[in-house]
C-alpha atoms as a PDB file:
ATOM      1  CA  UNK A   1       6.389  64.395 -43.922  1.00  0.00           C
ATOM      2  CA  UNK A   2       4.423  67.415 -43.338  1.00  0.00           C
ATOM      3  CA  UNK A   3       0.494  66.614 -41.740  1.00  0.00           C
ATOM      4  CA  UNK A   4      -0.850  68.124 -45.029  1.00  0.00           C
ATOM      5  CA  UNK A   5       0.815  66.013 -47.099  1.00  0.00           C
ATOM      6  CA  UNK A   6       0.528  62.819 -45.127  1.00  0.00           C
ATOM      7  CA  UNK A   7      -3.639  63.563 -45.026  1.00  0.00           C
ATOM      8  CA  UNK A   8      -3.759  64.051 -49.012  1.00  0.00           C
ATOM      9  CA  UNK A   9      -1.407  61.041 -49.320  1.00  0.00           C
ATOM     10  CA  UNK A  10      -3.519  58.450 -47.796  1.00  0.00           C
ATOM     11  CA  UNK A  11      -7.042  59.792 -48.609  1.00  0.00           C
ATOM     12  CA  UNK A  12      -5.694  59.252 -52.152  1.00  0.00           C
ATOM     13  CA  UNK A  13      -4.728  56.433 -51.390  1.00  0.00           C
ATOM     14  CA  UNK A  14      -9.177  55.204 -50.519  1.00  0.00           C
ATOM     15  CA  UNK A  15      -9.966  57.157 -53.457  1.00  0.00           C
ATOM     16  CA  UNK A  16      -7.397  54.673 -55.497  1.00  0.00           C
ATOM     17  CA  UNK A  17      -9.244  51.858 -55.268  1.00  0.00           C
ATOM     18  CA  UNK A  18     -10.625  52.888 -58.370  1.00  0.00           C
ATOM     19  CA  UNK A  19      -7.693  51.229 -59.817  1.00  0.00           C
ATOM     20  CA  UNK A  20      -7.459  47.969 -58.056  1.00  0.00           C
ATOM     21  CA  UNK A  21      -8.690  44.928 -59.359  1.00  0.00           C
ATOM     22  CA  UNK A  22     -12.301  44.208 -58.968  1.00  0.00           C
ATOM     23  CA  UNK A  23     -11.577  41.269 -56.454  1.00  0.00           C
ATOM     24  CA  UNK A  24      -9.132  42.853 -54.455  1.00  0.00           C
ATOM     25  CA  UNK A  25     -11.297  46.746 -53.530  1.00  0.00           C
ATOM     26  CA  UNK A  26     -12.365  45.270 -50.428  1.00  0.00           C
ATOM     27  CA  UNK A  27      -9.626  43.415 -48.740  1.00  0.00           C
ATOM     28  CA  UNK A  28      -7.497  46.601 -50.115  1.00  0.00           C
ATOM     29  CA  UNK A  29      -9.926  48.724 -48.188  1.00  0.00           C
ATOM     30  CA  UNK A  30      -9.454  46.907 -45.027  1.00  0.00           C
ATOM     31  CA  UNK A  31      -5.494  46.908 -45.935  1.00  0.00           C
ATOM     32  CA  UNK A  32      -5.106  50.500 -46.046  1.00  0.00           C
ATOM     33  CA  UNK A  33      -7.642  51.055 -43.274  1.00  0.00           C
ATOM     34  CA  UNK A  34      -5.634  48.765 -40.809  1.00  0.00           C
ATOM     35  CA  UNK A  35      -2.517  50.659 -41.342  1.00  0.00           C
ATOM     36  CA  UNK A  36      -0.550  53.437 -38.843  1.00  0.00           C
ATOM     37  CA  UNK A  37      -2.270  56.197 -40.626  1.00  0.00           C
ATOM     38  CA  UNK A  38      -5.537  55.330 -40.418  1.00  0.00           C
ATOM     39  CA  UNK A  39      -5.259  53.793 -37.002  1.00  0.00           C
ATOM     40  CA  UNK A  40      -3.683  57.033 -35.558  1.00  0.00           C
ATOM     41  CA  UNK A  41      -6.553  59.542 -37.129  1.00  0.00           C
ATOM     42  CA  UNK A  42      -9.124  56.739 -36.499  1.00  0.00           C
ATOM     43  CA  UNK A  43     -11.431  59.620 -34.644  1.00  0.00           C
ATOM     44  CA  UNK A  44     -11.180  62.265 -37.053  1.00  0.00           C
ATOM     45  CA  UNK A  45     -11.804  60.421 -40.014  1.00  0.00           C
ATOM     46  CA  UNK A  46     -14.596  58.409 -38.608  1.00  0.00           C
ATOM     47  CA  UNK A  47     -17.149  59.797 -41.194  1.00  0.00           C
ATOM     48  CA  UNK A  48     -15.324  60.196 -43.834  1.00  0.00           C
ATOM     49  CA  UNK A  49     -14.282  56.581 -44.212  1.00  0.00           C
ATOM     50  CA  UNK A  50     -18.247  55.692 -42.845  1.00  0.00           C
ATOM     51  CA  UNK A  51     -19.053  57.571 -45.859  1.00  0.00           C
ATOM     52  CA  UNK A  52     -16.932  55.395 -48.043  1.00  0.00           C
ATOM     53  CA  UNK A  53     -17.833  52.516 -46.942  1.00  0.00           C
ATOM     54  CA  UNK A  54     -21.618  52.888 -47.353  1.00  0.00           C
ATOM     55  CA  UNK A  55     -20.801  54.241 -50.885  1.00  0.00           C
ATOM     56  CA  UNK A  56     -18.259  52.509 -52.479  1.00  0.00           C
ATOM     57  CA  UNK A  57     -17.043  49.565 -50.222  1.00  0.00           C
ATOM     58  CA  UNK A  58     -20.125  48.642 -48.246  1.00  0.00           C
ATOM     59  CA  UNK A  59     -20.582  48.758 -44.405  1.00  0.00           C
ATOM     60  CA  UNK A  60     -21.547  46.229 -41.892  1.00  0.00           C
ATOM     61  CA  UNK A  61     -25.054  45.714 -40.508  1.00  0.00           C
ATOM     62  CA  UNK A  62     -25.454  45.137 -36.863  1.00  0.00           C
ATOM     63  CA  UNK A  63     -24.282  41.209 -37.398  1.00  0.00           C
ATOM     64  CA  UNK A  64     -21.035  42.203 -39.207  1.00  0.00           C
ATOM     65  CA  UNK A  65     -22.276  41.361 -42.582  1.00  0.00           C
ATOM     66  CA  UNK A  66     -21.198  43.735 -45.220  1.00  0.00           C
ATOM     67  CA  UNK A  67     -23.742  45.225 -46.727  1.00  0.00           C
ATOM     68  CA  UNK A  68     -24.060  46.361 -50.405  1.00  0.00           C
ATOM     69  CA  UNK A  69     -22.605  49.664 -51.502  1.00  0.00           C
ATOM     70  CA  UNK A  70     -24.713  52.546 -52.790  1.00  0.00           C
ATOM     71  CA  UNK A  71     -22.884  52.053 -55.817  1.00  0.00           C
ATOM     72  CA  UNK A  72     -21.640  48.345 -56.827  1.00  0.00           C
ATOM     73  CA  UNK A  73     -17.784  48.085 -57.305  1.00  0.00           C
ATOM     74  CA  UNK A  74     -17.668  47.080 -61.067  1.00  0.00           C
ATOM     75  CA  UNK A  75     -19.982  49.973 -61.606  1.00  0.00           C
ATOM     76  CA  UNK A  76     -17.132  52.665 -60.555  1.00  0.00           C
ATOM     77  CA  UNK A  77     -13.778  50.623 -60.561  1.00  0.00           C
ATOM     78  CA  UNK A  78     -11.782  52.031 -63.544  1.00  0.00           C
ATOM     79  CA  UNK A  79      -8.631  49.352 -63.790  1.00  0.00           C
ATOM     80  CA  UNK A  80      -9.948  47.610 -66.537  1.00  0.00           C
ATOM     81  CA  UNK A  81     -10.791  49.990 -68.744  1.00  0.00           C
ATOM     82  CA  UNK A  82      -7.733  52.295 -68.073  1.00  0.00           C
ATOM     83  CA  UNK A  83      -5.804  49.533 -68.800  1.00  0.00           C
ATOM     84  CA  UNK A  84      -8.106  48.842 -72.084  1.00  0.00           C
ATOM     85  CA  UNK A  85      -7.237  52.272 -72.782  1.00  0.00           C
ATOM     86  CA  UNK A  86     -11.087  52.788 -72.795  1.00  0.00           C
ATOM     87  CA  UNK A  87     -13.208  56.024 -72.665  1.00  0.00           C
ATOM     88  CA  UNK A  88     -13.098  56.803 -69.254  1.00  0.00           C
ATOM     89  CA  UNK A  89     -16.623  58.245 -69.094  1.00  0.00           C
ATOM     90  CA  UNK A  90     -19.944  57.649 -71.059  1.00  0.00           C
ATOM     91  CA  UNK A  91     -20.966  61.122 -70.407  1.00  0.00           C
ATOM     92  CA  UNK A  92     -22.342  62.473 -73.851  1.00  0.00           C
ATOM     93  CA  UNK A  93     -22.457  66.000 -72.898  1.00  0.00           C
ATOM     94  CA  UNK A  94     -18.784  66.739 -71.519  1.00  0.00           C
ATOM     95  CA  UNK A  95     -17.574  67.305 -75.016  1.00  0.00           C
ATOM     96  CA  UNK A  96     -20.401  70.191 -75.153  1.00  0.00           C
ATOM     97  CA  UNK A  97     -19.197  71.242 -71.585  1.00  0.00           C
ATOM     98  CA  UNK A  98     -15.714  71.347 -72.450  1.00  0.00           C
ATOM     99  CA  UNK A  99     -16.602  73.051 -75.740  1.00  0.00           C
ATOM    100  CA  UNK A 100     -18.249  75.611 -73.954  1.00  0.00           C
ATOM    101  CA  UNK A 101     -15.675  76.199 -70.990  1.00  0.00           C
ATOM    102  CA  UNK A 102     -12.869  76.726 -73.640  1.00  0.00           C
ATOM    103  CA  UNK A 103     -14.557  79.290 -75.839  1.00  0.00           C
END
């Protein structure tokens, strides 16, 4: 598999946890984190997952609790309501924004 691909591959792959049960986003998380991939690019993807972690996941303070994420889980994981079939945002004015970018 070609470096390009393997990078887009499993960075989707943290961005999928959008689709995981509520319950299961953070030992998911550690999951994916403790596989090949992320182990082999461990120092180039250092922020990137830090970034992740303080906004979506939570990071660890200096006792190795985890701390709350910026956002809470239930507040951006999507599984339920994709599989509610559910509007998947509450944003009033994208149907004036994608009024507007079609005419």
């Amino acid at each position: 598999m070609a470096i390009g691909v393997e990078y887009s591959l499993n960075l989707k792959m943290m961005i999928a946890r959008a689709f995981v049960p509520v319950a299961d986003v953070v030992a998911s998380m550690d999951e994916l984190l403790a596989s090949r991939f992320f182990r082999d690019h461990e120092d180039e993807l250092e922020e990137y997952v830090e970034y992740f972690h303080k906004t979506w996941i939570g990071s660890f303070d200096v006792r190795g609790n985890r701390k709350a994420p910026r956002l809470p889980i239930p507040n951006w994981n999507c599984r339920d309501s994709v599989l509610l079939d559910e509007a998947k945002t509450y944003n009033y004015a994208e149907g004036f924004n994608r009024a507007f970018n079609s005419s």
